[in-house]
PDB file of N, CA and C in Angstrom:
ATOM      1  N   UNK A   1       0.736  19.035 -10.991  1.00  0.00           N
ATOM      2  CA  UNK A   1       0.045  20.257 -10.660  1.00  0.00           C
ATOM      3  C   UNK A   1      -1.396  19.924 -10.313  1.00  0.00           C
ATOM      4  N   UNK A   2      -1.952  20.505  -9.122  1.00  0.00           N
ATOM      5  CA  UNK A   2      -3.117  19.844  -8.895  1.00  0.00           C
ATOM      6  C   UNK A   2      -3.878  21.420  -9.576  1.00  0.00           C
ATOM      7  N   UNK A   3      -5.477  20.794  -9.623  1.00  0.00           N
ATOM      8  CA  UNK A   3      -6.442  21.234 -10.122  1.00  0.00           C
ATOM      9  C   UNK A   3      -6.614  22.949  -9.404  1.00  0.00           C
ATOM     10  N   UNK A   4      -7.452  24.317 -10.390  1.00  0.00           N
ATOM     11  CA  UNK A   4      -6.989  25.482  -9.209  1.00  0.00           C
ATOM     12  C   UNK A   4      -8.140  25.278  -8.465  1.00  0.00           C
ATOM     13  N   UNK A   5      -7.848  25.747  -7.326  1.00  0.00           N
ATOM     14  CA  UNK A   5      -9.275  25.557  -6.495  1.00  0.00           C
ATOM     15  C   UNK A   5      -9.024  24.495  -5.437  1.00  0.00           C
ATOM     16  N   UNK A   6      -8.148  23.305  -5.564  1.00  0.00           N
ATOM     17  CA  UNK A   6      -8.232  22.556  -4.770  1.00  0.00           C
ATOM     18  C   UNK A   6      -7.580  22.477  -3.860  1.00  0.00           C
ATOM     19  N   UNK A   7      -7.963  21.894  -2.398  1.00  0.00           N
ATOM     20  CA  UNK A   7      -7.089  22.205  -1.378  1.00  0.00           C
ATOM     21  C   UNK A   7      -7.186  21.041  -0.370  1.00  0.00           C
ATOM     22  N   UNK A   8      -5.972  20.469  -0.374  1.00  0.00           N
ATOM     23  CA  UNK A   8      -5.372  19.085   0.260  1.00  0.00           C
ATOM     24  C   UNK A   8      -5.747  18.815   1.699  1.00  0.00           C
ATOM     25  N   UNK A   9      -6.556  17.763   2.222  1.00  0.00           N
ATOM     26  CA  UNK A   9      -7.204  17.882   3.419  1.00  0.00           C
ATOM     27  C   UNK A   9      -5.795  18.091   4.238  1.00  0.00           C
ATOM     28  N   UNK A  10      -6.408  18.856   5.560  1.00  0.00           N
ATOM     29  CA  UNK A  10      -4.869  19.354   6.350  1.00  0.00           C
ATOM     30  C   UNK A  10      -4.810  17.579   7.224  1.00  0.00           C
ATOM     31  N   UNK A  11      -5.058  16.818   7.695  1.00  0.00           N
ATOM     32  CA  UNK A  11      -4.603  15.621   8.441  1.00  0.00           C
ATOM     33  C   UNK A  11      -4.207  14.381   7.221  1.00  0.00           C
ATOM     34  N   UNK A  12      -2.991  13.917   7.050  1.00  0.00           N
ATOM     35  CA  UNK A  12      -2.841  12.687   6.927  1.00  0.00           C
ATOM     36  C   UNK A  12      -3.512  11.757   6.678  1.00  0.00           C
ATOM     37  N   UNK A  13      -3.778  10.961   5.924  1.00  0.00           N
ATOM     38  CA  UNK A  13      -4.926   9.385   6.309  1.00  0.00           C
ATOM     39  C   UNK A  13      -4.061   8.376   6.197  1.00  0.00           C
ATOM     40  N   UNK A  14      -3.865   7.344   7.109  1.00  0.00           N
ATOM     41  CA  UNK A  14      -3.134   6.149   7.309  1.00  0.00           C
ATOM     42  C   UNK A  14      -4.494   5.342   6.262  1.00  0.00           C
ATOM     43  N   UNK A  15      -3.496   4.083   5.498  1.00  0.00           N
ATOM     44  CA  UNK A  15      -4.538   2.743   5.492  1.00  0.00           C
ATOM     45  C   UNK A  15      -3.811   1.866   5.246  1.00  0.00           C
ATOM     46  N   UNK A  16      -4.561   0.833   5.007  1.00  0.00           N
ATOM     47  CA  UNK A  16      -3.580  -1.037   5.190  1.00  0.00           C
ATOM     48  C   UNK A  16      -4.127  -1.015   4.686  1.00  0.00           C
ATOM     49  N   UNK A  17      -3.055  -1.710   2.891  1.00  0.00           N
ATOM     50  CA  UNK A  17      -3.818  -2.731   1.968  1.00  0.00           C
ATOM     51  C   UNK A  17      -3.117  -4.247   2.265  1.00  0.00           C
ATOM     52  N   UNK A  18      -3.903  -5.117   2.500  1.00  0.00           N
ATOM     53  CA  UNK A  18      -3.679  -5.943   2.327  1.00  0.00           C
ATOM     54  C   UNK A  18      -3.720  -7.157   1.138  1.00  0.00           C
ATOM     55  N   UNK A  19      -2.429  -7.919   0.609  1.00  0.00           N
ATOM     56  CA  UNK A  19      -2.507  -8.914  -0.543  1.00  0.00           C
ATOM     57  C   UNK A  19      -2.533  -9.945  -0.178  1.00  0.00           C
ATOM     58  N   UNK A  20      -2.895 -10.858  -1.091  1.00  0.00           N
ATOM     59  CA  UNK A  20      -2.990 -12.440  -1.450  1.00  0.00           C
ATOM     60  C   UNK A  20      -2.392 -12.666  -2.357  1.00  0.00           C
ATOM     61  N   UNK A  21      -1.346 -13.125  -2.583  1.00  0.00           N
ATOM     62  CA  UNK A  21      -0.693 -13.453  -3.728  1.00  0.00           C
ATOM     63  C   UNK A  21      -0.604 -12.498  -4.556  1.00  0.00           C
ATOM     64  N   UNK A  22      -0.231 -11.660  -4.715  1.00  0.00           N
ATOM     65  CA  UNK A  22      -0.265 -10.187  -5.116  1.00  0.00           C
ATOM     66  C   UNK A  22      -1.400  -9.592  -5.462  1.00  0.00           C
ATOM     67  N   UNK A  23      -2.364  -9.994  -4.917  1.00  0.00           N
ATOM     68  CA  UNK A  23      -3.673  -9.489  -5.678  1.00  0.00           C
ATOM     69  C   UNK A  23      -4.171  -8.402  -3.768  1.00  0.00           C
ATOM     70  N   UNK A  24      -4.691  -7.616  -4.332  1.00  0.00           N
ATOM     71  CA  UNK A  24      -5.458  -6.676  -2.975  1.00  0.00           C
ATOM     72  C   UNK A  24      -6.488  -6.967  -2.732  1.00  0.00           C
ATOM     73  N   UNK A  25      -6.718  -7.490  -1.398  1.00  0.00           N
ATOM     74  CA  UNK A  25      -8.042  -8.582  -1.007  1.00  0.00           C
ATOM     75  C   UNK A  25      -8.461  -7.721   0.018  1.00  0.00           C
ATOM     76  N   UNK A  26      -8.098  -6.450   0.906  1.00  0.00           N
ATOM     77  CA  UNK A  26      -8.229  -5.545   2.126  1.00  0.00           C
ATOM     78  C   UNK A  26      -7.745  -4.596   1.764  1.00  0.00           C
ATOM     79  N   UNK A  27      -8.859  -3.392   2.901  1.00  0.00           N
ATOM     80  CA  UNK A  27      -8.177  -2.147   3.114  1.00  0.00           C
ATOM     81  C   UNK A  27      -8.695  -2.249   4.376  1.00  0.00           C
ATOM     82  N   UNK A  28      -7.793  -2.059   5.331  1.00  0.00           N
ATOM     83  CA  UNK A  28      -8.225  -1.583   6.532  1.00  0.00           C
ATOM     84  C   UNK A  28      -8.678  -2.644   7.307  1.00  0.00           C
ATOM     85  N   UNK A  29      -8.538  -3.477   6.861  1.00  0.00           N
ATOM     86  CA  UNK A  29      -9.397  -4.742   7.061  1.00  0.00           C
ATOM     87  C   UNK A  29     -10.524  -5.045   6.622  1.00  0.00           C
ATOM     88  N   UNK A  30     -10.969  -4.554   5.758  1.00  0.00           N
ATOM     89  CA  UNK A  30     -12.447  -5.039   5.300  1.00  0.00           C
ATOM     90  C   UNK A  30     -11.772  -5.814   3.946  1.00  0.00           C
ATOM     91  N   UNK A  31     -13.074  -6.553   3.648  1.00  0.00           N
ATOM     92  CA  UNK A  31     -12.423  -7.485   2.414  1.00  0.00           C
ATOM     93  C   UNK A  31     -12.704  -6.770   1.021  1.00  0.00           C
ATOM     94  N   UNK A  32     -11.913  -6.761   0.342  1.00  0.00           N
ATOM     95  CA  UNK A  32     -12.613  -6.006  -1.058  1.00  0.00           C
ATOM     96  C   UNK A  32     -12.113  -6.711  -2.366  1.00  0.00           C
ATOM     97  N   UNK A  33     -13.292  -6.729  -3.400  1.00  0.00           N
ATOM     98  CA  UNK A  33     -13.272  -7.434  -4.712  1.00  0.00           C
ATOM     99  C   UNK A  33     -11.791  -6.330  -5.364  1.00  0.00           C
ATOM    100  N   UNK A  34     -10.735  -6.783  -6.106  1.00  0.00           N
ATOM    101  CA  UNK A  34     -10.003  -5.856  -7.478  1.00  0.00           C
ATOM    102  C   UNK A  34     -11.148  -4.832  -7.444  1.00  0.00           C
ATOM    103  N   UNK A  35     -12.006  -4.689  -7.902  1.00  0.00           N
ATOM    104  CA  UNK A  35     -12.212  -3.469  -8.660  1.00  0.00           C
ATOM    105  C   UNK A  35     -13.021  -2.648  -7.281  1.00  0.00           C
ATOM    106  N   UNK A  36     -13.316  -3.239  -6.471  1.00  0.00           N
ATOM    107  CA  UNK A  36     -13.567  -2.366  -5.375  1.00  0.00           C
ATOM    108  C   UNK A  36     -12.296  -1.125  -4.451  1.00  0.00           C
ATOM    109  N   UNK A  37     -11.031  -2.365  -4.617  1.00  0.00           N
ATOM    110  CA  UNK A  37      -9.654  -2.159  -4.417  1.00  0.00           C
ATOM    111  C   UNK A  37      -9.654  -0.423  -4.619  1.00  0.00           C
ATOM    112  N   UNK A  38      -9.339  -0.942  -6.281  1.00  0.00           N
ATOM    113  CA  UNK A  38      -9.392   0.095  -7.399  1.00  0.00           C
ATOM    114  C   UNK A  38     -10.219   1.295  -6.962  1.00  0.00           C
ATOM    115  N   UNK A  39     -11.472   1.295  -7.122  1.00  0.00           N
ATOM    116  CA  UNK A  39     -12.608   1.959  -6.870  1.00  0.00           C
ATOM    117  C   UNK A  39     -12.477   2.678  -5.140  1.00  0.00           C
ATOM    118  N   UNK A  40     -11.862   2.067  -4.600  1.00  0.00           N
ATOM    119  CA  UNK A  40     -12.122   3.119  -2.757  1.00  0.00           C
ATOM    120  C   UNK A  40     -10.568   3.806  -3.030  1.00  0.00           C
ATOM    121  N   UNK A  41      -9.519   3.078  -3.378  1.00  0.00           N
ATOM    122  CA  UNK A  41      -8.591   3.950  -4.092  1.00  0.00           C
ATOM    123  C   UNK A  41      -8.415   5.358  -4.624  1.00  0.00           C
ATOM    124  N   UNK A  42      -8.834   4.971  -5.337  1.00  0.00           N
ATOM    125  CA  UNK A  42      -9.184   6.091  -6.313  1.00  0.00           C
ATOM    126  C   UNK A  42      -9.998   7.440  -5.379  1.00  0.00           C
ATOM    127  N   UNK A  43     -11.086   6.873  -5.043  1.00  0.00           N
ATOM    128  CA  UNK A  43     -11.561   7.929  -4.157  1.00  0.00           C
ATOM    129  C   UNK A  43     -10.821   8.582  -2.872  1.00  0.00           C
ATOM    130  N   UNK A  44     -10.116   7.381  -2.133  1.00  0.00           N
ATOM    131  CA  UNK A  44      -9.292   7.900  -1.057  1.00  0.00           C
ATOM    132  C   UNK A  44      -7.539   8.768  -1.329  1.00  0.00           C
ATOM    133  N   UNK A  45      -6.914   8.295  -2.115  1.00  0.00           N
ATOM    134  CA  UNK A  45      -5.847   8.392  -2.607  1.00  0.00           C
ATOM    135  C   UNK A  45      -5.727  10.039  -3.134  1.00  0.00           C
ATOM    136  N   UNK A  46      -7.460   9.537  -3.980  1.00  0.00           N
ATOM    137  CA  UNK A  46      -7.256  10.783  -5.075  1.00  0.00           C
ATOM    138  C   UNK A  46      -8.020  12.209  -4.060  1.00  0.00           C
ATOM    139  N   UNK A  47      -8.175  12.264  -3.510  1.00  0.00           N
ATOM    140  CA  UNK A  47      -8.703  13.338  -2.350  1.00  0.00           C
ATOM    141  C   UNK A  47      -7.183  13.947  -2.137  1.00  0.00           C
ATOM    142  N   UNK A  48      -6.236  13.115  -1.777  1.00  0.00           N
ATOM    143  CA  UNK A  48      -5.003  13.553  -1.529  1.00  0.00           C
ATOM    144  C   UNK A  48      -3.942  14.556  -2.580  1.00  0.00           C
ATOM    145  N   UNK A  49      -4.533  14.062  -3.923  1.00  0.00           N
ATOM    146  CA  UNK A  49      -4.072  14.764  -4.826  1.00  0.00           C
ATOM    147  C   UNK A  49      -2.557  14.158  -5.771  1.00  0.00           C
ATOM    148  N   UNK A  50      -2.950  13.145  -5.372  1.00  0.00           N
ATOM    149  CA  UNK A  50      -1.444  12.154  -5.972  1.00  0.00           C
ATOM    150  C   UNK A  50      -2.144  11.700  -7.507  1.00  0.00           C
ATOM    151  N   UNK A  51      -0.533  12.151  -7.825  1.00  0.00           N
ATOM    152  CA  UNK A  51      -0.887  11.952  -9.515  1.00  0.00           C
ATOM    153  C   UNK A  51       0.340  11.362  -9.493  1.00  0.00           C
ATOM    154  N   UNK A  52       0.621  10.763 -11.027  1.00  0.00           N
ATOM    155  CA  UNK A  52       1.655   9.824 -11.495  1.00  0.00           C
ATOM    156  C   UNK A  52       1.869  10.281 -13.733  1.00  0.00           C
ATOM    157  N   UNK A  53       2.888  10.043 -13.325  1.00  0.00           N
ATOM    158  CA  UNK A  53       3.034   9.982 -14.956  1.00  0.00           C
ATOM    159  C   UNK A  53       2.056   9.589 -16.024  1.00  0.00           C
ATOM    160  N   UNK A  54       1.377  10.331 -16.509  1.00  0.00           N
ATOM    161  CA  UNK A  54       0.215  10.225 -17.140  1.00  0.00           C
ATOM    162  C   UNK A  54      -0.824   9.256 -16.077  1.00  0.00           C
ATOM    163  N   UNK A  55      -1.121   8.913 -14.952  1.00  0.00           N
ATOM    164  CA  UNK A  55      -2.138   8.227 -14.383  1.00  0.00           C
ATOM    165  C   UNK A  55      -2.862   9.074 -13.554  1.00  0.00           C
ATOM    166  N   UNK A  56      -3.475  10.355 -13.996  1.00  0.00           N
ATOM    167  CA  UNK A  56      -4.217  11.451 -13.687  1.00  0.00           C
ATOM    168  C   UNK A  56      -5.287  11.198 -13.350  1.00  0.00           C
ATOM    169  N   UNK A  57      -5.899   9.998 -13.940  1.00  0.00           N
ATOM    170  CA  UNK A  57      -7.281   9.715 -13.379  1.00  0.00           C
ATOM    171  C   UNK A  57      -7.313   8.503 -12.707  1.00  0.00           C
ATOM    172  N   UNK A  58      -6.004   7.607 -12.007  1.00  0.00           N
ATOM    173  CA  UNK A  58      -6.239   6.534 -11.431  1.00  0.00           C
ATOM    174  C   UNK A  58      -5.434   6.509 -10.671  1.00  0.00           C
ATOM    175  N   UNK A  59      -5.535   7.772  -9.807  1.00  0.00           N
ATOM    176  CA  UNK A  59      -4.259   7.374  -8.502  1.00  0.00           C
ATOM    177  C   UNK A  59      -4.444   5.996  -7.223  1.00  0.00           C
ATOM    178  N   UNK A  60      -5.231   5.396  -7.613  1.00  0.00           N
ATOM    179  CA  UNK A  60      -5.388   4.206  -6.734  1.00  0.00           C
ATOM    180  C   UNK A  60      -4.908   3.163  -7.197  1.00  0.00           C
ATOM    181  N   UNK A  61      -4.080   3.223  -8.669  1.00  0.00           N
ATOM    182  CA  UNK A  61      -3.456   2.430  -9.475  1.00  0.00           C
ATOM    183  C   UNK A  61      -2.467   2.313  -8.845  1.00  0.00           C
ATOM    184  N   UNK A  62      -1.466   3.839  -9.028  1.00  0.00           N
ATOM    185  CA  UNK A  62      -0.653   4.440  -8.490  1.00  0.00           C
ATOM    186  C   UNK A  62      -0.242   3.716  -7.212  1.00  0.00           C
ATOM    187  N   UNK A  63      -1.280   3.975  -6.146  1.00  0.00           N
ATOM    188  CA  UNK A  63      -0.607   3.564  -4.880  1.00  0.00           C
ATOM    189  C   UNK A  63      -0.907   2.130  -4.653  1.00  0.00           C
ATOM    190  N   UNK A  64      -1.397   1.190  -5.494  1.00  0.00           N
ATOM    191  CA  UNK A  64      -1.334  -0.228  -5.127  1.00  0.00           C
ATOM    192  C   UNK A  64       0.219  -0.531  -5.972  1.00  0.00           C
ATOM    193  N   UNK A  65       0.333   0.326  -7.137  1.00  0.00           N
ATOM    194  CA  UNK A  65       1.831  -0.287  -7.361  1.00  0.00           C
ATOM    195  C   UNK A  65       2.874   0.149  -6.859  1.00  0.00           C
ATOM    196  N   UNK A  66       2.600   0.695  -5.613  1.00  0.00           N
ATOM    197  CA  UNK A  66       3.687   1.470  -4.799  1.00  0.00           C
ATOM    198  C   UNK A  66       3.810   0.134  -3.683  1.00  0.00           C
ATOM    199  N   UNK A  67       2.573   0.077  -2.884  1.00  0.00           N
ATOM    200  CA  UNK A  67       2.277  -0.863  -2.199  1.00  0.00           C
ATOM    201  C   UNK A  67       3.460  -2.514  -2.244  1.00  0.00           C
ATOM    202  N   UNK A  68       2.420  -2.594  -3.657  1.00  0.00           N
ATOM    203  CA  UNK A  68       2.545  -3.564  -4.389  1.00  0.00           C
ATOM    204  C   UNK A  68       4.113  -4.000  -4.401  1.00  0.00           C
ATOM    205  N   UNK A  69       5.353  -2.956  -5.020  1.00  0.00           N
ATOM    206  CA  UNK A  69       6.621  -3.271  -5.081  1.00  0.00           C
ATOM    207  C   UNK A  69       7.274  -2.997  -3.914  1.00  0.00           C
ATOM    208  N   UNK A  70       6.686  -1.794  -2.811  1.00  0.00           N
ATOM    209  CA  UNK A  70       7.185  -2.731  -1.426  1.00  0.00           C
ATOM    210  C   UNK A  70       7.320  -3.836  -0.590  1.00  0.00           C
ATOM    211  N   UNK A  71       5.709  -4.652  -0.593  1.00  0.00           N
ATOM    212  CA  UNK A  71       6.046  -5.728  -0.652  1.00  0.00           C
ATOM    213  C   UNK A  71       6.797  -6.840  -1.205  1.00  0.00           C
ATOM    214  N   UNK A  72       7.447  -6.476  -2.103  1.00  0.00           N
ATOM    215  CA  UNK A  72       8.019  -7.284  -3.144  1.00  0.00           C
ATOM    216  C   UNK A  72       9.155  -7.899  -2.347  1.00  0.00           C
ATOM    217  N   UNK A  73       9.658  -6.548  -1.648  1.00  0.00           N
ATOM    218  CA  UNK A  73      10.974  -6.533  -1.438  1.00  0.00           C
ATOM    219  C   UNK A  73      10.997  -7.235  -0.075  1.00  0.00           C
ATOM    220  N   UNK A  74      10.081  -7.293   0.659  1.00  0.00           N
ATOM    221  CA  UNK A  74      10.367  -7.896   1.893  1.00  0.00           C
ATOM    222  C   UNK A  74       9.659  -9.668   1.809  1.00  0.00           C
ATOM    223  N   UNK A  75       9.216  -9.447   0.690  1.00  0.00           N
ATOM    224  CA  UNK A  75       8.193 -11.323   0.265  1.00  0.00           C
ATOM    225  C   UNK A  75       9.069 -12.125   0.189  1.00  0.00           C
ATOM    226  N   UNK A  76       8.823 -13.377   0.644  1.00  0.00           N
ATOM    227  CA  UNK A  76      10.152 -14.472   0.180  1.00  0.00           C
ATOM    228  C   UNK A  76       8.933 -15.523  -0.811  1.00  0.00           C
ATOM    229  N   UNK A  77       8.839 -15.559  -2.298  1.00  0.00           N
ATOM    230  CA  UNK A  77       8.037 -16.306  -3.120  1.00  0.00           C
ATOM    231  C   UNK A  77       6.628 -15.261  -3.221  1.00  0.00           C
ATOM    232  N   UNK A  78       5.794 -16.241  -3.133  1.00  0.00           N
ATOM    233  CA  UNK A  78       4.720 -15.224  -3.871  1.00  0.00           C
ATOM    234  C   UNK A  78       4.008 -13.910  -2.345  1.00  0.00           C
ATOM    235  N   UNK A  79       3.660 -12.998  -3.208  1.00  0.00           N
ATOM    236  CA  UNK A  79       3.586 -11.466  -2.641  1.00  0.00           C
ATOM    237  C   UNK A  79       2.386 -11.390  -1.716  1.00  0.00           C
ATOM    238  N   UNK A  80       2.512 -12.440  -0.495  1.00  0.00           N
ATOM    239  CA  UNK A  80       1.036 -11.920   0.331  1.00  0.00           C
ATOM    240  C   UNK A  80       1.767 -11.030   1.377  1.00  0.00           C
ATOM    241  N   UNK A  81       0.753 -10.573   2.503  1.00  0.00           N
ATOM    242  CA  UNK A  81       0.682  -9.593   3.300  1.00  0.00           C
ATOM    243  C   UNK A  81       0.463  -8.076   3.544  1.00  0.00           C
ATOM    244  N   UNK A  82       0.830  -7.230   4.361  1.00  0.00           N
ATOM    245  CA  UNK A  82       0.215  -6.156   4.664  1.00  0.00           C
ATOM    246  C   UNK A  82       1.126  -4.797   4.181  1.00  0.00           C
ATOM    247  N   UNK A  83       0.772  -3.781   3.677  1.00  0.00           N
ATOM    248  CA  UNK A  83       1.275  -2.431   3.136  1.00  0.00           C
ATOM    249  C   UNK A  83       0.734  -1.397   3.640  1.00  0.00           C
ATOM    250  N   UNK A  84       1.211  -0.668   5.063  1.00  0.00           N
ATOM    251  CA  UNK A  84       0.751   0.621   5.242  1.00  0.00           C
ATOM    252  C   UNK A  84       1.224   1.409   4.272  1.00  0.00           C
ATOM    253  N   UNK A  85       0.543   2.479   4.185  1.00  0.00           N
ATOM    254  CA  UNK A  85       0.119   4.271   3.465  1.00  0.00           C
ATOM    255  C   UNK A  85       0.170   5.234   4.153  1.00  0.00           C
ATOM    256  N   UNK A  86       0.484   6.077   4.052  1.00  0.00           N
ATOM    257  CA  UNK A  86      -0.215   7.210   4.830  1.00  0.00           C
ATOM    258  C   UNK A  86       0.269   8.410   3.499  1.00  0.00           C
ATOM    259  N   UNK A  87      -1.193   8.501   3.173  1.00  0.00           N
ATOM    260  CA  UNK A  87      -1.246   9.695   2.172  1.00  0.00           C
ATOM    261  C   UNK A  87      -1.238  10.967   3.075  1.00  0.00           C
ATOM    262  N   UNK A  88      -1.013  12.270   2.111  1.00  0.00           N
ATOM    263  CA  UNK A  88      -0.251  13.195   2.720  1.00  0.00           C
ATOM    264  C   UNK A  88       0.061  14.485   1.594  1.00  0.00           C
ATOM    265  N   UNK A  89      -0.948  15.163   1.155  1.00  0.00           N
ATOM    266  CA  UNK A  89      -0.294  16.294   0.396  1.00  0.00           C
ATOM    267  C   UNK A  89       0.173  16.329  -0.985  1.00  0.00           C
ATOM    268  N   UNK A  90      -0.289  15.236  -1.500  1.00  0.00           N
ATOM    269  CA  UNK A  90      -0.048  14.891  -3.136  1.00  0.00           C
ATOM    270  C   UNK A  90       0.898  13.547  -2.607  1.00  0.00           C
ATOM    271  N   UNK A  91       1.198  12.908  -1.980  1.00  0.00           N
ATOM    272  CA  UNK A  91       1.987  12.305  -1.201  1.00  0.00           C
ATOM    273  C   UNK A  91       1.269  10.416  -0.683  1.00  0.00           C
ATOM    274  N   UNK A  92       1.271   9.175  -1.796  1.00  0.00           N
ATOM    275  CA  UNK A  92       1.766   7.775  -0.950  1.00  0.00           C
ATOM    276  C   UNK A  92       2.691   7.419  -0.644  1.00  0.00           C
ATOM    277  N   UNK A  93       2.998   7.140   0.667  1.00  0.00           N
ATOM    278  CA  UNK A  93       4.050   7.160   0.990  1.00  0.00           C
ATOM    279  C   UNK A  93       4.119   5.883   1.715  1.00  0.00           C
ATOM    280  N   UNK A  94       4.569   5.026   1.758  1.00  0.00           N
ATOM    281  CA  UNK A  94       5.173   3.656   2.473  1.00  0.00           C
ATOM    282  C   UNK A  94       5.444   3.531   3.725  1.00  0.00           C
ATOM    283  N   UNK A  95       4.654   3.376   4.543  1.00  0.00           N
ATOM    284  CA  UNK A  95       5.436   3.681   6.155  1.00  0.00           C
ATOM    285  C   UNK A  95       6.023   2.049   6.374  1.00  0.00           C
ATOM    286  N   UNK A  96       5.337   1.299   6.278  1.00  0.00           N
ATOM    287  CA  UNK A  96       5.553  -0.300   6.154  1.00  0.00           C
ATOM    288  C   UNK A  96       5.007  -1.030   5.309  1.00  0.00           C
ATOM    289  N   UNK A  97       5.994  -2.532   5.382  1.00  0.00           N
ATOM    290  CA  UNK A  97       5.363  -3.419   4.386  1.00  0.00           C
ATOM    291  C   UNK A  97       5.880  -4.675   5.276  1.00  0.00           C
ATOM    292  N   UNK A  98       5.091  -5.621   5.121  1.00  0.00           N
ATOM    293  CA  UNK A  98       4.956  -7.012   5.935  1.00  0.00           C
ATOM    294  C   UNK A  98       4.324  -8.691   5.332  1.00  0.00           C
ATOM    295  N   UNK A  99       5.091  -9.253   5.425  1.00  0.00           N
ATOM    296  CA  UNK A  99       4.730 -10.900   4.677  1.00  0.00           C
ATOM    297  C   UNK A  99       5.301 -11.601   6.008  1.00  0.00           C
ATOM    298  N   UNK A 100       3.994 -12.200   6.173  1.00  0.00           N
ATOM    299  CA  UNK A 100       4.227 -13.411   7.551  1.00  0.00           C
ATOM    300  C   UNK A 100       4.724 -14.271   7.046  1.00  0.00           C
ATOM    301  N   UNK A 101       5.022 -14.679   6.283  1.00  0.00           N
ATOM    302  CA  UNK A 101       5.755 -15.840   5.914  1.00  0.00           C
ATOM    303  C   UNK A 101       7.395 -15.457   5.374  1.00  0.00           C
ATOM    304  N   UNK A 102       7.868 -14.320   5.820  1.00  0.00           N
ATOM    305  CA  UNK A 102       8.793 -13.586   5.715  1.00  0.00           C
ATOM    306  C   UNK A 102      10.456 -14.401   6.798  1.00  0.00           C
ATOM    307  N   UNK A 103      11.376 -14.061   6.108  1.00  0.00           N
ATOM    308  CA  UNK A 103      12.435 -15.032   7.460  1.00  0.00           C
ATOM    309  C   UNK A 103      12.815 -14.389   8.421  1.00  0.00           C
ATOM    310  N   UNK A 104      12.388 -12.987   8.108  1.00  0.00           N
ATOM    311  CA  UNK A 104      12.624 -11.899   9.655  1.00  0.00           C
ATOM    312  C   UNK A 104      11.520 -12.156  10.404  1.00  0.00           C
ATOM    313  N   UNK A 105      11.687 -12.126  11.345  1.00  0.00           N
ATOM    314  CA  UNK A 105      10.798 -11.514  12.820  1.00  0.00           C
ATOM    315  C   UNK A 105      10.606  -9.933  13.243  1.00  0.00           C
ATOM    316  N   UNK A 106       9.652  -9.289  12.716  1.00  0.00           N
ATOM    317  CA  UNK A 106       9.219  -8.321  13.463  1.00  0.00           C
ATOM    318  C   UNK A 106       9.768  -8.149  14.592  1.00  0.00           C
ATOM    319  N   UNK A 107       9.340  -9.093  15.817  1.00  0.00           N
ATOM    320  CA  UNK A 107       9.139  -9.055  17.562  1.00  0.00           C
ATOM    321  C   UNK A 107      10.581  -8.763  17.951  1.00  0.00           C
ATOM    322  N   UNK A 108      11.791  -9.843  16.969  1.00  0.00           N
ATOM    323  CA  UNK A 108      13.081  -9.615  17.725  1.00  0.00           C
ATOM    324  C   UNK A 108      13.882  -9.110  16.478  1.00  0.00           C
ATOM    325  N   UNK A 109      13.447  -8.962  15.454  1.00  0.00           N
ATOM    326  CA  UNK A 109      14.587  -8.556  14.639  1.00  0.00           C
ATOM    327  C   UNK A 109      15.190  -9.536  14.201  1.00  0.00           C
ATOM    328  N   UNK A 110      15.390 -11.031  14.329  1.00  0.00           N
ATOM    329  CA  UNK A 110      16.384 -11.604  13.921  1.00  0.00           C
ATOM    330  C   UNK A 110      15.884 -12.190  12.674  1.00  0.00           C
ATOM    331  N   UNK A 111      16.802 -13.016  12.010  1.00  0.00           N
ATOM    332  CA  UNK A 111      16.130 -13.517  10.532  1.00  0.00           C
ATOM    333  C   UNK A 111      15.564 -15.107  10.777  1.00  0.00           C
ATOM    334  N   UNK A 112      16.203 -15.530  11.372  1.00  0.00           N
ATOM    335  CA  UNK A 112      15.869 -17.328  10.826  1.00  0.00           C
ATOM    336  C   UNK A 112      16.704 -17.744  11.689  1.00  0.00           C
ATOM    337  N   UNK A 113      15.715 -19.143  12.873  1.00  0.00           N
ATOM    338  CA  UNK A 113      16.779 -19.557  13.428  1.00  0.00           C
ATOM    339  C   UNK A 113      17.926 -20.569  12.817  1.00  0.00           C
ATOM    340  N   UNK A 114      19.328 -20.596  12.727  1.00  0.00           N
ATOM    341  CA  UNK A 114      20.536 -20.802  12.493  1.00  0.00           C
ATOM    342  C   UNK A 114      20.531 -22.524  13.097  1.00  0.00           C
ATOM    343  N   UNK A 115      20.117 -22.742  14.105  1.00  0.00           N
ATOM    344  CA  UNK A 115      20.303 -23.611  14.341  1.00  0.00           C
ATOM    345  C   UNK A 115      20.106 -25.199  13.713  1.00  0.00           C
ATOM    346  N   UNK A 116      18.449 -24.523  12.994  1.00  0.00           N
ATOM    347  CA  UNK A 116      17.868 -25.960  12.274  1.00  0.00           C
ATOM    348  C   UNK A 116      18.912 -25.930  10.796  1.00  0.00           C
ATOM    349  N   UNK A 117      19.905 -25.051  10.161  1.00  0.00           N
ATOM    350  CA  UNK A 117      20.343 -24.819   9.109  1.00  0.00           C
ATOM    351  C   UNK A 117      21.190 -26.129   9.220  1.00  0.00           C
TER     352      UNK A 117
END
């Protein structure tokens, strides 16, 4: 339940966090310390109005561990690369997640060439 009075900006905001080994080193491309991470988070996220099971006051927690376990799923070993967002109405939502060192290809879709196997 959001706060009375408050009212959810009407446009969307896209952003890219980017990791290093699971740690959040970017947003948007700029470089940022953990607690800066944390800290523009919080401010951007929480404008949106996204809350979490008791994490009422740290929705930038929230959406790096959203981030965070999307990448998981597409990482092969440790968790670098890129996690779009696009907050939205009480709403992080995952549009993509990406690790260059991943065995898919973006460009064609395929996984790994077969041949060197």
């Amino acid at each position: 339940m959001t706060p009375d009075g408050f009212t959810f900006p009407d446009d969307p905001e896209k952003l890219v966090i980017t990791f290093d080994e699971g740690v959040p080193v970017a947003i948007d491309g700029e470089t940022v310390t953990l607690l800066e991470a944390f800290q523009q988070l919080n401010r951007r996220v929480g404008a949106f109005g996204l809350k979490g099971r008791e994490i009422y006051e740290g929705p930038g927690a929230l959406a790096l561990v959203t981030a965070h376990e999307e990448l998981r799923k597409v990482s092969t070993g440790r968790v670098s690369g890129e996690v779009r967002l696009v907050l939205h109405r009480g709403n992080a939502v995952v549009n993509s997640a990406r690790d260059e060192r991943a065995l898919y290809d973006f460009t064609t879709g395929a996984t790994f060439d077969r041949s060197v196997a």
